[in-house]
Structure formats: structure tokens, C-alpha cells
Protein backbone atom coordinates (compact mmCIF):
# COMPACT_ATOMS: atom_id res chain seq x y z
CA UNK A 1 23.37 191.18 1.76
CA UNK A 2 21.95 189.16 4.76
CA UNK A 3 25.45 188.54 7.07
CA UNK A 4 25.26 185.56 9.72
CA UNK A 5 25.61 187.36 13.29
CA UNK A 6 29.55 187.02 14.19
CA UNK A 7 28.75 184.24 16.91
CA UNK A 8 28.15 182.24 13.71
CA UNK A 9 30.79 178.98 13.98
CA UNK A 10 31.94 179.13 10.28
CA UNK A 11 32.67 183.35 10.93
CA UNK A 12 34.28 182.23 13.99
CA UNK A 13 36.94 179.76 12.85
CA UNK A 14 37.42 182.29 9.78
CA UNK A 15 38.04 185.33 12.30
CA UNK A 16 40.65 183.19 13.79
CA UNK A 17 42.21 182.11 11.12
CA UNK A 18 42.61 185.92 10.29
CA UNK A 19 43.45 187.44 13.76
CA UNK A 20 47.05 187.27 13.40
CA UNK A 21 46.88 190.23 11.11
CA UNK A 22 49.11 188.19 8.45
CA UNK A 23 47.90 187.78 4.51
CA UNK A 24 46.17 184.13 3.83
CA UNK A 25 45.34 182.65 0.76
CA UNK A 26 42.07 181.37 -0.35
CA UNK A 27 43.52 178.12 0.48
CA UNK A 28 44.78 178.52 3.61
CA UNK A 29 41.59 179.70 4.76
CA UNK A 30 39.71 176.95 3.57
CA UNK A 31 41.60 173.78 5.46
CA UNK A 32 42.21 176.07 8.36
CA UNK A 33 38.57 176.76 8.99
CA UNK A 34 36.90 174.71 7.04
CA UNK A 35 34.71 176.86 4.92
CA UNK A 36 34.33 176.53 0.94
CA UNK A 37 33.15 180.13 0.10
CA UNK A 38 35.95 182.57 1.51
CA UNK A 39 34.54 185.48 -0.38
CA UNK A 40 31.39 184.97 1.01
CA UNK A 41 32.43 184.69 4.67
CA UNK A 42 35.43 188.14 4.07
CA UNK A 43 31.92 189.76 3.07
CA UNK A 44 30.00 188.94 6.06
CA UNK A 45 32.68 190.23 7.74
CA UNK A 46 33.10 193.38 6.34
CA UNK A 47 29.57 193.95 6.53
CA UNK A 48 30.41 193.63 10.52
CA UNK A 49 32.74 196.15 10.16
CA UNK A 50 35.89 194.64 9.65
CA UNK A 51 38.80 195.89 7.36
CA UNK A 52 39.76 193.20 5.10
CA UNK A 53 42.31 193.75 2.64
CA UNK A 54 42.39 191.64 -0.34
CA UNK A 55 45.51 191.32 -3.06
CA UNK A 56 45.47 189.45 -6.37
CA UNK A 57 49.41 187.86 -7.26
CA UNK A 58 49.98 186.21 -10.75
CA UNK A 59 51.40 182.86 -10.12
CA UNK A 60 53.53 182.10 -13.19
CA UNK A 61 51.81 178.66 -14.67
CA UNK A 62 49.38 178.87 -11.70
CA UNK A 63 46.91 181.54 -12.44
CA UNK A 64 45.95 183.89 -9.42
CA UNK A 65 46.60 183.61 -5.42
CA UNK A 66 43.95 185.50 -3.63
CA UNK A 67 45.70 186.97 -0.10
CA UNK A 68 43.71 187.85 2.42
CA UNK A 69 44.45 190.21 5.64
CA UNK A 70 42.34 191.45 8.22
CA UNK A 71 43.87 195.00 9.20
CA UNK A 72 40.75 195.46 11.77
CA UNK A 73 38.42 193.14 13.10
CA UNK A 74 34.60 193.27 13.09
CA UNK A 75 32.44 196.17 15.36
CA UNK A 76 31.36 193.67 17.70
CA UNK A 77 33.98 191.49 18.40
């Protein structure tokens, strides 16, 4: 996988979206940094070295929530 380098806007307004160490959904991340492929950005990240920990909850009559939380940020930041 080719990652952006972390000064990379779209990693930057995901990174702090995730800082506060709290679980986000898909969602959230998307209006609050305005990115459409979250997996694709929690990647990039990882492959900086961050610890992202992702958890799947059944939504009864809603499918799946994706939660997202950052447990360490990247190498270099």
C-alpha cells in the first residue's frame, strides 16, 4: 500500500478527529473531517504506525456501526 505522508490535509483532519482517544463511527468521521473513504485513511494510518482499533456493533434494523479508536497515534506525529 502507498500511504500519503501524515502532513497530508485529509490524514490531518482524520488524526484530529481521532486524538481524543474516544470510539467514532464511520459517520462521525466522515462530516467531521470530511473524507469519504475512512478505511482507507485508518489504513494509511496504521501503516504510519498508529494503533487503531476497530469494532463492528449490530444495529437492530440498521445493519452494522463501524467504531473507530485510535489507542496510539502515528510514529511521526
Amino acid at each position: 500500500m502507498h500511504a500519503a505522508p501524515l502532513t497530508s490535509a485529509r490524514l490531518q483532519r482524520v488524526l484530529a478527529v481521532l486524538k481524543d482517544g474516544k470510539p467514532h463511527t464511520t459517520r462521525q468521521i466522515v462530516r467531521r473531517a470530511n473524507v469519504c473513504a475512512v478505511n482507507s485513511c485508518i489504513a494509511e494510518l496504521r501503516a504510519h504506525g498508529a494503533e487503531i482499533a476497530c469494532e463492528v456493533v449490530r444495529v437492530k434494523g440498521s445493519g452494522r456501526r463501524f467504531y473507530y479508536t485510535m489507542t496510539k497515534g502515528p510514529d511521526d506525529a
